[in-house]
Protein backbone atom coordinates (compact mmCIF):
# COMPACT_ATOMS: atom_id res chain seq x y z
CA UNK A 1 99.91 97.68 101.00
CA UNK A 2 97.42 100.23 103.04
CA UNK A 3 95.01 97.63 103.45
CA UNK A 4 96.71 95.71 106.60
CA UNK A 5 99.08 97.08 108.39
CA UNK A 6 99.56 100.08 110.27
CA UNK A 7 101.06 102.70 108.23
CA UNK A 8 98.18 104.60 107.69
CA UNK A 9 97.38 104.96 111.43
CA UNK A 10 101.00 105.33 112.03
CA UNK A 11 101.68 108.26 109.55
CA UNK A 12 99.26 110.54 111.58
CA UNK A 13 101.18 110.53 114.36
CA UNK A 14 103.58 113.52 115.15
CA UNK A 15 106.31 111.45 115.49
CA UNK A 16 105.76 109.79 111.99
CA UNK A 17 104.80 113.63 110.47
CA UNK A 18 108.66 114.31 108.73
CA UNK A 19 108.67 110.34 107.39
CA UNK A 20 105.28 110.79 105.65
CA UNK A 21 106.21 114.40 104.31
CA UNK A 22 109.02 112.50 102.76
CA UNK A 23 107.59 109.76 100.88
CA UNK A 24 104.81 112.16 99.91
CA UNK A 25 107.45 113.79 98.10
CA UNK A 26 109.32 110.66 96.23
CA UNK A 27 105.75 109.42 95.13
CA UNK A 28 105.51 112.94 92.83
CA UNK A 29 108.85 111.82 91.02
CA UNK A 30 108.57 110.72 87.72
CA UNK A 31 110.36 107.03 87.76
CA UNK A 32 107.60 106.22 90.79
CA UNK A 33 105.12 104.18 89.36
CA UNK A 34 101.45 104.44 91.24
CA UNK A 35 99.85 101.76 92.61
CA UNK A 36 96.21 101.10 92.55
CA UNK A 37 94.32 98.38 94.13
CA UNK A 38 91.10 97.71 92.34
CA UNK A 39 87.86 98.03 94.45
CA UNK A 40 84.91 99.81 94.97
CA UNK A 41 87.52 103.10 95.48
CA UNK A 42 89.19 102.37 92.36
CA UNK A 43 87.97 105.40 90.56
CA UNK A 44 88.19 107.83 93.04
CA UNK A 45 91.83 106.77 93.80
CA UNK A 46 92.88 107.35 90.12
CA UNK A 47 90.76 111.10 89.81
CA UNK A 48 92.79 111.82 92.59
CA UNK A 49 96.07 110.81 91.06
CA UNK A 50 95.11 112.56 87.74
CA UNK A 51 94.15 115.76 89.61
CA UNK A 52 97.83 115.18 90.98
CA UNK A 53 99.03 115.29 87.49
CA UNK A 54 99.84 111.79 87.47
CA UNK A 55 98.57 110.37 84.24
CA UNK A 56 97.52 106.57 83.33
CA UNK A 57 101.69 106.02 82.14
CA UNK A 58 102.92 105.98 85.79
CA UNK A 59 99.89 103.97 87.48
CA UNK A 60 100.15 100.17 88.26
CA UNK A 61 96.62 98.08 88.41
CA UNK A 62 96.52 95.53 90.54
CA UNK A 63 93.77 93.48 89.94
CA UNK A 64 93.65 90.71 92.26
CA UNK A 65 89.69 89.31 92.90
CA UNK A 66 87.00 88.22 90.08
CA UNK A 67 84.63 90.25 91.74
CA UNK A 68 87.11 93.20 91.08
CA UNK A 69 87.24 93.16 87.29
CA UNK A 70 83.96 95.52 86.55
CA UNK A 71 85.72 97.83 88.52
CA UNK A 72 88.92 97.77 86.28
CA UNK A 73 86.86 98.19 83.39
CA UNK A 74 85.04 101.11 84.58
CA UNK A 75 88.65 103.02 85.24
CA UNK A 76 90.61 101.63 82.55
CA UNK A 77 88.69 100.37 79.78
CA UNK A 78 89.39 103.59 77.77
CA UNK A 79 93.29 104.46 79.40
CA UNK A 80 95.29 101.22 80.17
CA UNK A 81 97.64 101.79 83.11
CA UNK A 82 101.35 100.78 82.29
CA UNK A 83 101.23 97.84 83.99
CA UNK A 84 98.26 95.17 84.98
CA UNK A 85 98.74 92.89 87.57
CA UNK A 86 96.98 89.79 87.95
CA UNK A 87 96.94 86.38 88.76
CA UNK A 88 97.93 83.51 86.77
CA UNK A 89 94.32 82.41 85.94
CA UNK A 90 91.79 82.44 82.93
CA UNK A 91 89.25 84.57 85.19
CA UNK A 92 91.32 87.40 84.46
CA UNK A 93 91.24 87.05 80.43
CA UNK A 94 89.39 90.53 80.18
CA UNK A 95 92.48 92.38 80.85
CA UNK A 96 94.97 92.21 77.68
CA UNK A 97 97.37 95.23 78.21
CA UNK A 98 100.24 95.58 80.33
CA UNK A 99 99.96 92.24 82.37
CA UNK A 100 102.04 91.24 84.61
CA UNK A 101 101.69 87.46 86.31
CA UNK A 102 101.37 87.07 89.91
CA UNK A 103 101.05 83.74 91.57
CA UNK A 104 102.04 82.47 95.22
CA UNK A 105 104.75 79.99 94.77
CA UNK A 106 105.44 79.31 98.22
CA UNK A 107 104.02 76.08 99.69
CA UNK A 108 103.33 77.31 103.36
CA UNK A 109 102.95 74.62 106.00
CA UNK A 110 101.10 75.12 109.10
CA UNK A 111 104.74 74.54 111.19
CA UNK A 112 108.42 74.43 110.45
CA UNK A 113 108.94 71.07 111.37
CA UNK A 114 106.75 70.01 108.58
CA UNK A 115 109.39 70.93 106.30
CA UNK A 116 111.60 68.44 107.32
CA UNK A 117 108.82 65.84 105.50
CA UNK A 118 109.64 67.72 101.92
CA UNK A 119 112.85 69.23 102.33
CA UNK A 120 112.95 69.97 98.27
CA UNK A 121 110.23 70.84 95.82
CA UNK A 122 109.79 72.49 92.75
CA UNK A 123 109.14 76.54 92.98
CA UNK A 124 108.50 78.21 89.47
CA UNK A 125 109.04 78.71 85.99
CA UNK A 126 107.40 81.92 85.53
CA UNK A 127 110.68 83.93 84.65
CA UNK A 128 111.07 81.50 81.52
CA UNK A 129 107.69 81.34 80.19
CA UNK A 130 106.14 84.64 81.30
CA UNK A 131 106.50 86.15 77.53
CA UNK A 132 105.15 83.03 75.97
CA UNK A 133 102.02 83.05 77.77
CA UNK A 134 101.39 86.68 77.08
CA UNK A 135 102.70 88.63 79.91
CA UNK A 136 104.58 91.65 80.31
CA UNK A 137 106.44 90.31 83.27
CA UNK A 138 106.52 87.91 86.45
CA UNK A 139 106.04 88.36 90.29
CA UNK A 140 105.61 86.49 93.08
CA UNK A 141 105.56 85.99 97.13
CA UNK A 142 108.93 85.05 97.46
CA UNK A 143 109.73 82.54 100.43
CA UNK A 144 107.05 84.29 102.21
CA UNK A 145 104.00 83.36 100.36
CA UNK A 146 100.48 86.20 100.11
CA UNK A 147 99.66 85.49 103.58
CA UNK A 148 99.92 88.85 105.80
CA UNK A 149 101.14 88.24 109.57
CA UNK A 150 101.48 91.61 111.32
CA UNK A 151 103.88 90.29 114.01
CA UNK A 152 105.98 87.08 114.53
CA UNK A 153 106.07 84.72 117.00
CA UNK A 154 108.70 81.89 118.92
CA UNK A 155 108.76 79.16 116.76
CA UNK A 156 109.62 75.63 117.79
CA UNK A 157 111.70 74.83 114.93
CA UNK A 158 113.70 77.34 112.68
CA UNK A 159 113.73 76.95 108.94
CA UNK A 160 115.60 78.88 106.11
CA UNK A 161 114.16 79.06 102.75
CA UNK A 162 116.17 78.82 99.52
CA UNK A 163 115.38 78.77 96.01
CA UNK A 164 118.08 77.96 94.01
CA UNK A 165 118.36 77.00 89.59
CA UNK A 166 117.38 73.22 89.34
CA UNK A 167 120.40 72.52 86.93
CA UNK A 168 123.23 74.80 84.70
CA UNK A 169 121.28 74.04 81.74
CA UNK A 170 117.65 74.20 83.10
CA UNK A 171 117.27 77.58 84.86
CA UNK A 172 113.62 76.58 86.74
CA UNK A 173 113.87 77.39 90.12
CA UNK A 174 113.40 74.98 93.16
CA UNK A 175 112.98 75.35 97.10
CA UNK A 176 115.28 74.16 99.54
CA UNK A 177 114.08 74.02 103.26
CA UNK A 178 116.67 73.68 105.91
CA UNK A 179 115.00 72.92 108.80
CA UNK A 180 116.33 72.30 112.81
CA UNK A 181 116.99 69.41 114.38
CA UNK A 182 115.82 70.25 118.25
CA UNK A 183 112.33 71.14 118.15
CA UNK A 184 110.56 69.91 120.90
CA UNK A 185 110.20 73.87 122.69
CA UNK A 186 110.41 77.57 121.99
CA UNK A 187 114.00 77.71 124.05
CA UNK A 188 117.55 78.15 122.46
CA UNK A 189 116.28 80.13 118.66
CA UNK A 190 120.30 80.46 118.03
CA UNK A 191 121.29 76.90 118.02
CA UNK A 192 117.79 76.06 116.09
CA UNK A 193 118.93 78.61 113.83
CA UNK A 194 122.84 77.22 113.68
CA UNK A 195 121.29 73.69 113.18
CA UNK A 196 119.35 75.07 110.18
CA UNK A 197 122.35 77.08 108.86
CA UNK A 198 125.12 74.08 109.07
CA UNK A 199 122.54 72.02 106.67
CA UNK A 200 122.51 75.03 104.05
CA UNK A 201 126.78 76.17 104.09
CA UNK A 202 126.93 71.78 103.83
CA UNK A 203 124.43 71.75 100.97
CA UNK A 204 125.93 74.56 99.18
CA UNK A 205 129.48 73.22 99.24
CA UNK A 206 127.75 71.12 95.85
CA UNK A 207 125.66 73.98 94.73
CA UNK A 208 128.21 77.18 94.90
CA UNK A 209 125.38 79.34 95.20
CA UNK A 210 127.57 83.23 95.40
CA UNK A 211 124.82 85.80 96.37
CA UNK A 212 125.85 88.29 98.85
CA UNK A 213 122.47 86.68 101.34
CA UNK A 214 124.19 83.24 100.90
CA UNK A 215 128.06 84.84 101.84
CA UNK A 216 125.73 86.71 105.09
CA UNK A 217 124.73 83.17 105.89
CA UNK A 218 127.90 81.63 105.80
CA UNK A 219 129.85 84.37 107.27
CA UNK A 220 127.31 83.95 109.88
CA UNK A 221 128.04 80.10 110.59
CA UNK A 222 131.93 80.51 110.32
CA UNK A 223 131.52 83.70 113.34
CA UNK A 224 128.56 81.50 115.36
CA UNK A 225 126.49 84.82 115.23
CA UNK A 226 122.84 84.33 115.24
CA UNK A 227 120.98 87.45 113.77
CA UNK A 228 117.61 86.92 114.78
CA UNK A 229 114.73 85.10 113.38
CA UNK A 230 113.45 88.62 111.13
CA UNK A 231 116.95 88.79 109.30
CA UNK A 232 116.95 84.80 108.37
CA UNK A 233 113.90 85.83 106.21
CA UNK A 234 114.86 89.52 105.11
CA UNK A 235 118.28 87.56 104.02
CA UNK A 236 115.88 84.78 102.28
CA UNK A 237 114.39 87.03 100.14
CA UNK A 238 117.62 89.05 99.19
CA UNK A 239 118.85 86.00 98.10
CA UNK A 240 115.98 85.36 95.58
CA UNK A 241 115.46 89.20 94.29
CA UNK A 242 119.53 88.88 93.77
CA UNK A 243 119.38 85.74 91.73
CA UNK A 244 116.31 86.54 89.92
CA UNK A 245 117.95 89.78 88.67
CA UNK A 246 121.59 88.31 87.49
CA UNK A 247 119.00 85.56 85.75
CA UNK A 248 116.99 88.87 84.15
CA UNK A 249 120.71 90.70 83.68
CA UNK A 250 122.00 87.32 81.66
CA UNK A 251 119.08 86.64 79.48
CA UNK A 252 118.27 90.17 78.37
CA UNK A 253 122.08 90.35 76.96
């Protein structure tokens, strides 16, 4: 997303110059789909793809603000992009082609300790009933939910996010929050962390949840190894994308 971050800044330097180059490259190739972010740029950002040869077939809109939908029209109106991404809401009626839901699913609390007050909760449906309410497709935040943070910090408690099928017959997805035990300071992150981890391998003893995030995990509390608090959550969302896409890989059979 070039609006936060620092990608932009960081491409410029000379350091950064052969990494750019490269992606500059993989961008031109035909199976890499364009993203545009509708604003007040929006149609100078697609001249300068078409003048790039890219045509309206390999551009993604993503249309994410009210305010944002005269723009849309006045790029698209005549040449739908592939794919329109939106929220879940009626505000966004106006745009028929192409669309593809996108709704934050995650119920962020203000700390991880709060978790241990709802330790279960529903998550989403989308990937059942996406076609039936006239969608192309399905997306979401993962276990991260649309907030941006540009750096982390020392939590006092550590929690691990799982979504997981809420039955074998019923295939809607709920949230699963194992959460430490010690929490009173920022000290010890690895035995917060095994704390967390011995509630999830003891939880999914019942659910036999076999994603290769969920084997990391365990293989993690049979060695005592703690990873660090960035690869809990990179691990998190591996284990969603994986399940989603044996879910996608099943049902399109």
């Amino acid at each position: 997303n070039p609006k936060v971050g620092n990608f932009i800044a960081d491409s410029h330097t000379s350091k950064n110059k052969g990494i750019f180059e490269s992606i500059q490259q993989v961008l031109c190739d035909s199976n890499i789909y364009s993203g545009i972010i509708i604003d007040d740029n929006s149609k100078e950002n697609v001249n300068l793809l078409l003048s790039q040869r890219i045509p309206y077939s390999q551009m993604v809109a993503l249309c994410l603000k009210g305010d944002s939908i005269d723009n849309w029209k006045s790029v698209f109106i005549n040449n739908s992009p592939i794919y329109n991404i939106i929220p879940y809401s009626p505000s966004f009626r106006h745009i028929r082609k192409g669309r593809v839901m996108l709704d934050d699913k995650f119920d962020k609390l203000p700390r991880n300790s709060d978790y241990l007050n709802c330790d279960d909760e529903f998550f989403s449906d989308d990937h059942i009933y996406y076609e039936d309410d006239g969608y192309k497709g399905f997306s979401d935040y993962s276990i991260v939910g649309k907030e941006y943070a540009n750096s982390g910090f020392a939590p006092y408690a550590v929690a691990i996010h799982i979504v997981y099928p809420t039955s074998i017959s019923d295939k809607s997805l709920r949230i699963h929050h194992f959460v430490s035990d010690s929490n009173f300071g920022i000290d010890d992150p690895a035995n917060k962390f095994y704390e967390a981890l011995t509630k999830l391998v003891s939880w999914n003893k019942t659910k036999n949840l076999n994603t290769l995030a969920i084997r990391g995990f365990e293989s993690m509390y049979r060695n005592e190894t703690y990873p660090g608090l960035g690869v809990i959550k990179k691990l998190s969302i591996m284990h969603h994308i994986e399940w989603m896409g044996n879910y996608l890989d099943e049902v399109s059979k």
